[in-house]
Protein backbone atom coordinates (compact mmCIF):
# COMPACT_ATOMS: atom_id res chain seq x y z
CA UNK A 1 20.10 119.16 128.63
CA UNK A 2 23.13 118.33 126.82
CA UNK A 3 22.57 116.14 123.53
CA UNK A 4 24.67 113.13 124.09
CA UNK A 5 25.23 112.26 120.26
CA UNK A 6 27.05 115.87 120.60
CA UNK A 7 29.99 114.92 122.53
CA UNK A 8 32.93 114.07 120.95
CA UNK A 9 34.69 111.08 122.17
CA UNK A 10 38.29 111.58 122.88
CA UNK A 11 40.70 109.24 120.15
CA UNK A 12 44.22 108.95 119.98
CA UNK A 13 46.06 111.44 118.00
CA UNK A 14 48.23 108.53 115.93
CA UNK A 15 45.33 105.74 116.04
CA UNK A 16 41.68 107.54 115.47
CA UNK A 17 40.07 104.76 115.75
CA UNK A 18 40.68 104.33 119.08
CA UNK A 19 38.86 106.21 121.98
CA UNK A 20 40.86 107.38 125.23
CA UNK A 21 40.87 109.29 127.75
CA UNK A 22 44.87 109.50 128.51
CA UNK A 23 46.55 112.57 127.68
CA UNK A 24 50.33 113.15 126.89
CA UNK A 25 51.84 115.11 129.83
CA UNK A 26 54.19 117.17 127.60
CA UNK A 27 52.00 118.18 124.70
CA UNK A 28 48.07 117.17 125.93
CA UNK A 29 46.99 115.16 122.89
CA UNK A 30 45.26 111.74 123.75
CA UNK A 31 46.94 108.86 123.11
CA UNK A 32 45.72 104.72 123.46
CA UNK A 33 48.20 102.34 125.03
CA UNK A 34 50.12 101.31 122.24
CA UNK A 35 51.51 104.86 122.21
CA UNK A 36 52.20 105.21 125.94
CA UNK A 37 55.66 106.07 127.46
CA UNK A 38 55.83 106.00 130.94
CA UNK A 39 57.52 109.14 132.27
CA UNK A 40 58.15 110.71 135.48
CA UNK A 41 54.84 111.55 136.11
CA UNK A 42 52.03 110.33 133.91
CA UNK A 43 52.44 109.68 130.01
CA UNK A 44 54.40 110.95 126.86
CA UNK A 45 53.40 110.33 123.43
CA UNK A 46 56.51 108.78 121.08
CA UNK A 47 56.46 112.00 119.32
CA UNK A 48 57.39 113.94 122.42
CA UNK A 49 59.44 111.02 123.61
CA UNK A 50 61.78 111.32 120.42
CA UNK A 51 61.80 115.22 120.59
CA UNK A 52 63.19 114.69 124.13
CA UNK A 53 65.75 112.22 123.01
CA UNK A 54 66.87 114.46 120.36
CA UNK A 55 67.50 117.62 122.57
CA UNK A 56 69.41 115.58 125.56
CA UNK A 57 73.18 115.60 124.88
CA UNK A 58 74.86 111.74 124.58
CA UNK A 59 76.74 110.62 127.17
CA UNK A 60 80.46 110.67 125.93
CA UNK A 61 83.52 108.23 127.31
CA UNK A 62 86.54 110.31 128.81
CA UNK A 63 88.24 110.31 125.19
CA UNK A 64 85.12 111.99 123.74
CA UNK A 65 83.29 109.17 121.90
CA UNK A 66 79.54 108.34 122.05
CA UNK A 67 79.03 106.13 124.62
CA UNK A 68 77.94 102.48 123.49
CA UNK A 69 74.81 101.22 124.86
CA UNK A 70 74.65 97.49 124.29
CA UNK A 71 76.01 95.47 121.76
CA UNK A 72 79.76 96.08 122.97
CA UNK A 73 82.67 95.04 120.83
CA UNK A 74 80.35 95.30 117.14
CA UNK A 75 82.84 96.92 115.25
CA UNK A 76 85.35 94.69 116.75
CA UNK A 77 83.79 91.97 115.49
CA UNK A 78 82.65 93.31 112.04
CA UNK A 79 86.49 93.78 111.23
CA UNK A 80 87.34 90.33 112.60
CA UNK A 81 83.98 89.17 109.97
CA UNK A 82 85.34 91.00 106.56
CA UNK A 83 88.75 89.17 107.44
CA UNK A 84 87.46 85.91 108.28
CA UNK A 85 84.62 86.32 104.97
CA UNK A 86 87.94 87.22 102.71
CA UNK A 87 90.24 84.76 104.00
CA UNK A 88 87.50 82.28 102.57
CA UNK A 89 86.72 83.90 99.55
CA UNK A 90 90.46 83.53 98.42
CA UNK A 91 90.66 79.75 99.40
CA UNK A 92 87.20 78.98 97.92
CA UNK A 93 88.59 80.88 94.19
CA UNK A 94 92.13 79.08 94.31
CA UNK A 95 94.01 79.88 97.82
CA UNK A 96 97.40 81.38 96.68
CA UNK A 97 95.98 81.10 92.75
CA UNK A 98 93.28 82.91 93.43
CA UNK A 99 92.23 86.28 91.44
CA UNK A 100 91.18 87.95 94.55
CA UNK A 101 94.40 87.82 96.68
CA UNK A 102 96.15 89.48 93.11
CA UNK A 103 93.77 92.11 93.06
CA UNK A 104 93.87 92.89 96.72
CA UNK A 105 97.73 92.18 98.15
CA UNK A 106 99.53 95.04 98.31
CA UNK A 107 102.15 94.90 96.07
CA UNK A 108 103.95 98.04 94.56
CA UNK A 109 104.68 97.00 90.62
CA UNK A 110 102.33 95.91 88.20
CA UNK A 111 102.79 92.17 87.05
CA UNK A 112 101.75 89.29 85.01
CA UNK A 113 100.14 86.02 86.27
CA UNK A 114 98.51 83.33 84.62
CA UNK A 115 97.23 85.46 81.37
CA UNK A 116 96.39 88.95 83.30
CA UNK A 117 98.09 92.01 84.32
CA UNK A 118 97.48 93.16 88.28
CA UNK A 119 97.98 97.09 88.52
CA UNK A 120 100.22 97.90 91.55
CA UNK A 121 99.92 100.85 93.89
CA UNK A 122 102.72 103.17 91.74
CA UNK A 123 100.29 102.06 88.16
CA UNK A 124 97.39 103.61 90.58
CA UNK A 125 96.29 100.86 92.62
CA UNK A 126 95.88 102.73 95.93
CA UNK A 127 93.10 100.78 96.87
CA UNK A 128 95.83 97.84 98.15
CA UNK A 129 96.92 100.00 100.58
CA UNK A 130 93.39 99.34 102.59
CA UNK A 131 92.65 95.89 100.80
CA UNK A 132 95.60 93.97 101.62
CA UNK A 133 95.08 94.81 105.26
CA UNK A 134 92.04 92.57 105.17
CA UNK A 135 93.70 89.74 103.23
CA UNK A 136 94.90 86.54 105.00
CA UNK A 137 96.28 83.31 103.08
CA UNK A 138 97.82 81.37 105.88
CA UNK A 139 95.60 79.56 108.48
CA UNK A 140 97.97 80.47 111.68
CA UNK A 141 98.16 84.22 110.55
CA UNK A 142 94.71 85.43 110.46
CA UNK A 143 94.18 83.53 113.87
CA UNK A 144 97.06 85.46 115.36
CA UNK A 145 96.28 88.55 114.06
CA UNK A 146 92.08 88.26 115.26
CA UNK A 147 93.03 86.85 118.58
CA UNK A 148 95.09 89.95 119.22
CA UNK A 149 92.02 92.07 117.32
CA UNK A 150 89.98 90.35 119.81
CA UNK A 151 91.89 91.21 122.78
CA UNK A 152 92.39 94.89 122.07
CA UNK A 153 89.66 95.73 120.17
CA UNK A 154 86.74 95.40 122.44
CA UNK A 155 87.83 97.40 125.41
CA UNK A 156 89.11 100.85 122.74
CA UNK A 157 85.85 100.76 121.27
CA UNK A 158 84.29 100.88 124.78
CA UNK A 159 86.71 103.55 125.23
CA UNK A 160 86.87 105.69 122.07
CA UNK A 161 82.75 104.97 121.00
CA UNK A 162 82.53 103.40 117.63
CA UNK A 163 83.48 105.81 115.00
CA UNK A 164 87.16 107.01 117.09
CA UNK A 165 87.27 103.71 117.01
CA UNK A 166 87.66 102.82 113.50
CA UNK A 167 89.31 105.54 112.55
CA UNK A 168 91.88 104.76 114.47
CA UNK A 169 92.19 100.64 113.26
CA UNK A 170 91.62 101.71 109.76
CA UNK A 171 94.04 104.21 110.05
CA UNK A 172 97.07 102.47 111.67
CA UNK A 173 96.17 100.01 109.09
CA UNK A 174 96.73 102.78 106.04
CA UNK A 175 99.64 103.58 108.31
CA UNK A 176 101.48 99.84 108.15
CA UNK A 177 100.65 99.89 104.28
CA UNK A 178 102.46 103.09 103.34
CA UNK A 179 105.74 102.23 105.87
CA UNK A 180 105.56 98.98 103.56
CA UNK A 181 105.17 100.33 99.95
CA UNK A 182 107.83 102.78 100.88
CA UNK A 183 110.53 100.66 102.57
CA UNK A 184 109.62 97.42 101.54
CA UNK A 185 111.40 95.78 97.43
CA UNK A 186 108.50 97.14 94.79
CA UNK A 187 108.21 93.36 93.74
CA UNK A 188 107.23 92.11 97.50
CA UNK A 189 103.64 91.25 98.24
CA UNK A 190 102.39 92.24 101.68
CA UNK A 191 99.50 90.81 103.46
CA UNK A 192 97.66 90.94 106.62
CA UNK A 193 96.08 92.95 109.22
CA UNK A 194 99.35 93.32 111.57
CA UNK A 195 99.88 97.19 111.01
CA UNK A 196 96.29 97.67 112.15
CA UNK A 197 97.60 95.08 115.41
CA UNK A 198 100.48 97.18 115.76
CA UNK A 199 98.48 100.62 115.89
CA UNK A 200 95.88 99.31 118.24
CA UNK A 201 98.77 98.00 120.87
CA UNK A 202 100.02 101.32 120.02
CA UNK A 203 97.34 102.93 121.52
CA UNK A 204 96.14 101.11 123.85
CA UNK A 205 99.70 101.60 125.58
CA UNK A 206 99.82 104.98 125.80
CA UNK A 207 95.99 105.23 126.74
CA UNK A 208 97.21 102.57 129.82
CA UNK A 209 99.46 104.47 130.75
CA UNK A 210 97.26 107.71 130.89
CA UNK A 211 94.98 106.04 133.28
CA UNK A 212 97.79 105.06 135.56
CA UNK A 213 97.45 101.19 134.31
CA UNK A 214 99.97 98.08 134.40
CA UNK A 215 101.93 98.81 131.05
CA UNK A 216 104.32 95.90 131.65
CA UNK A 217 102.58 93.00 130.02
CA UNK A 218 101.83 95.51 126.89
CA UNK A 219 105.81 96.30 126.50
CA UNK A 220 106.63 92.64 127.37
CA UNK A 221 104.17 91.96 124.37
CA UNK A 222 105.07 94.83 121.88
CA UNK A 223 108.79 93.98 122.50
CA UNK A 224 108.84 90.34 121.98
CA UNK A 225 106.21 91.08 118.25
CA UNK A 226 108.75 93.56 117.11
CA UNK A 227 111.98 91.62 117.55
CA UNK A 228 110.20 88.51 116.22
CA UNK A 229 109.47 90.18 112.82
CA UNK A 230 112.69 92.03 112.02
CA UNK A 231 113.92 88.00 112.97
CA UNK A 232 111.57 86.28 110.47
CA UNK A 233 112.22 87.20 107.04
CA UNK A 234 108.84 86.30 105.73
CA UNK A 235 107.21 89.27 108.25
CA UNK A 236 106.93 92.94 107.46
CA UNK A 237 108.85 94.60 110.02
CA UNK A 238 107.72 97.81 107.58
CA UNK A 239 104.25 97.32 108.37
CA UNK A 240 104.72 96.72 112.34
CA UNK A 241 106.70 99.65 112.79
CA UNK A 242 104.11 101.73 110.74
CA UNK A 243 101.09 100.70 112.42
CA UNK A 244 102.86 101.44 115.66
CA UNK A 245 104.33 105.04 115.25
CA UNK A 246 100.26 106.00 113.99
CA UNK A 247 99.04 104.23 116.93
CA UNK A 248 101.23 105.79 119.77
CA UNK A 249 100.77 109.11 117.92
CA UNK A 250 96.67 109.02 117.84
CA UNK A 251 96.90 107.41 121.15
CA UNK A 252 98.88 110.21 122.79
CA UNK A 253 96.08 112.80 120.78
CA UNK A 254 93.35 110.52 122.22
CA UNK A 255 94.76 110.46 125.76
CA UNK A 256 96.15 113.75 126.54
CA UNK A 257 93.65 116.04 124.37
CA UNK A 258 92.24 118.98 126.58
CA UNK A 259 88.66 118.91 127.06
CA UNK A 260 87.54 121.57 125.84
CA UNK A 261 89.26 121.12 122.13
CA UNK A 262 89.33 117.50 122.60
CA UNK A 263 86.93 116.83 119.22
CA UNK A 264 89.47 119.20 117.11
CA UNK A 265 93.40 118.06 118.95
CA UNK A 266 92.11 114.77 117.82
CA UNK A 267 90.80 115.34 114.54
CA UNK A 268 93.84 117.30 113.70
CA UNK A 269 95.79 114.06 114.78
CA UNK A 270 94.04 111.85 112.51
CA UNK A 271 94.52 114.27 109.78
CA UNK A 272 98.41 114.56 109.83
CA UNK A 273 98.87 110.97 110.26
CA UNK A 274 96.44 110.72 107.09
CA UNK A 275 98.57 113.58 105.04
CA UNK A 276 101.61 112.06 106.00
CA UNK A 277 100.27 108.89 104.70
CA UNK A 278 99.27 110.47 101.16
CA UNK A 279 103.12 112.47 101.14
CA UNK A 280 105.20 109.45 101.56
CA UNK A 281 102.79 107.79 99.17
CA UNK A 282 102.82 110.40 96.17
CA UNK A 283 106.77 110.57 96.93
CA UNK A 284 107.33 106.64 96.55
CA UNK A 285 105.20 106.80 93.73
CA UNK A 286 107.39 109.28 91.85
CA UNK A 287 110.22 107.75 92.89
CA UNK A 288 109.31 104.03 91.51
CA UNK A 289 107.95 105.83 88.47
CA UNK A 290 110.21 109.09 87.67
């Protein structure tokens, strides 16, 4: 007869102090509950579970981004965050005083205020070119400019996946800076995330129109933002008009990219609106400082 103090009990492979008698379909170690995943038929173990997620491609969108499962809109609304978080931060340290809105604005010329010298963009201060698109002063103007965040945003990330996605806001945005700090007075501070705005209505047009979509609100809308800020003098036209020509440009590589070279037609798009960006940059810079 078999000596029953020499069978060995089956116990989980990731808890041994647990008997069972359920094996993993996939691989055939024993596992307890707490390491059950149902399959098709019987059980898989996590370890075979997360070897199976790692081998099965990721759904993609039609534009060639991950697609987003749950939690739509988040970088949407991390962007609108950072602005609303800065847009504090300068009115808690002194609103239009404060050090933080001189260190961020995008201004071209180094200057002097209350005791301190600010570096511009030609003295090396490249970082304004990204910074001031996240700086707000004025109550009305960072509402604006998140409300129309809010009602673009959300439905391109859905489209593009996540990472398309902010490459394409933080580019338009780089965009809008560099039409500024070339055609704008060196002395003029610029604020504000409207050259991102711009880029994203950009896009989204020419993506509307791709899909054989209603365009005639979005021209209604682009028209009416463009005239209004070459009629206000206290608006950057410069910026609009740069965050637009990088949006319909990355839009148009977005939209009409071939399938099968979709991941390097758009790349290559992002990277000549980014060397353009650095050209007319370096060539203001020389010019402001030769």
């Amino acid at each position: 007869m078999t000596d029953p103090s020499a069978v060995t009990v089956p116990r989980c492979v990731n808890h041994p102090d647990r008997e069972t008698y359920i094996r993993c379909q996939r691989c055939g170690r024993y596992i307890c509950p707490d390491c059950m995943h149902q399959a098709s038929v019987g059980f898989h173990c996590p370890k075979c579970v997360a070897e199976g997620a790692a081998s099965t491609p990721r759904a993609r969108t039609s534009y060639g981004g991950a697609v987003v499962v749950g939690r739509s809109g988040l970088v949407t609304k991390a962007i609108i965050a950072v602005n609303v978080v800065v847009f504090l931060l300068i009115h808690l340290t002194g609103g239009v005083t404060s050090p933080l809105l001189y260190r961020t604005e995008l201004v071209a010329k180094s200057f002097l205020f209350q005791g301190s010298v600010y570096s511009g963009v030609e003295d090396g201060a490249y970082w304004r070119l990204i910074t001031s698109t996240f700086v707000h002063v004025d109550t009305f103007h960072l509402l604006f400019n998140m409300f129309a965040i809010w009602i673009f945003g959300p439905a391109l990330e859905t489209l593009l996946g996540r990472w398309r996605y902010l490459a394409l806001y933080l580019t338009c945005a780089l965009a809008g800076s560099v039409s500024v700090y070339v055609l704008t007075r060196p002395e003029v501070a610029t604020i504000g995330a409207s050259g991102a705005v711009f880029g994203l209505l950009g896009a989204a047009l020419v993506i509307s129109y791709q899909r054989k979509l209603d365009i005639t609100w979005l021209i209604v809308m682009l028209g009416f933002n463009l005239v209004y800020g070459f009629i206000r003098p206290d608006i950057s036209w410069q910026g609009h008009v740069g965050g637009l020509v990088a949006g319909l440009a990355l839009g148009v590589a977005i939209a009409y990219a071939p399938r099968p070279r979709r991941g390097l037609v758009q790349g290559a798009a992002y990277a000549a609106v980014l060397l353009a960006c650095v050209v007319l940059t370096v060539a203001r810079t020389v010019t402001l400082t030769g």
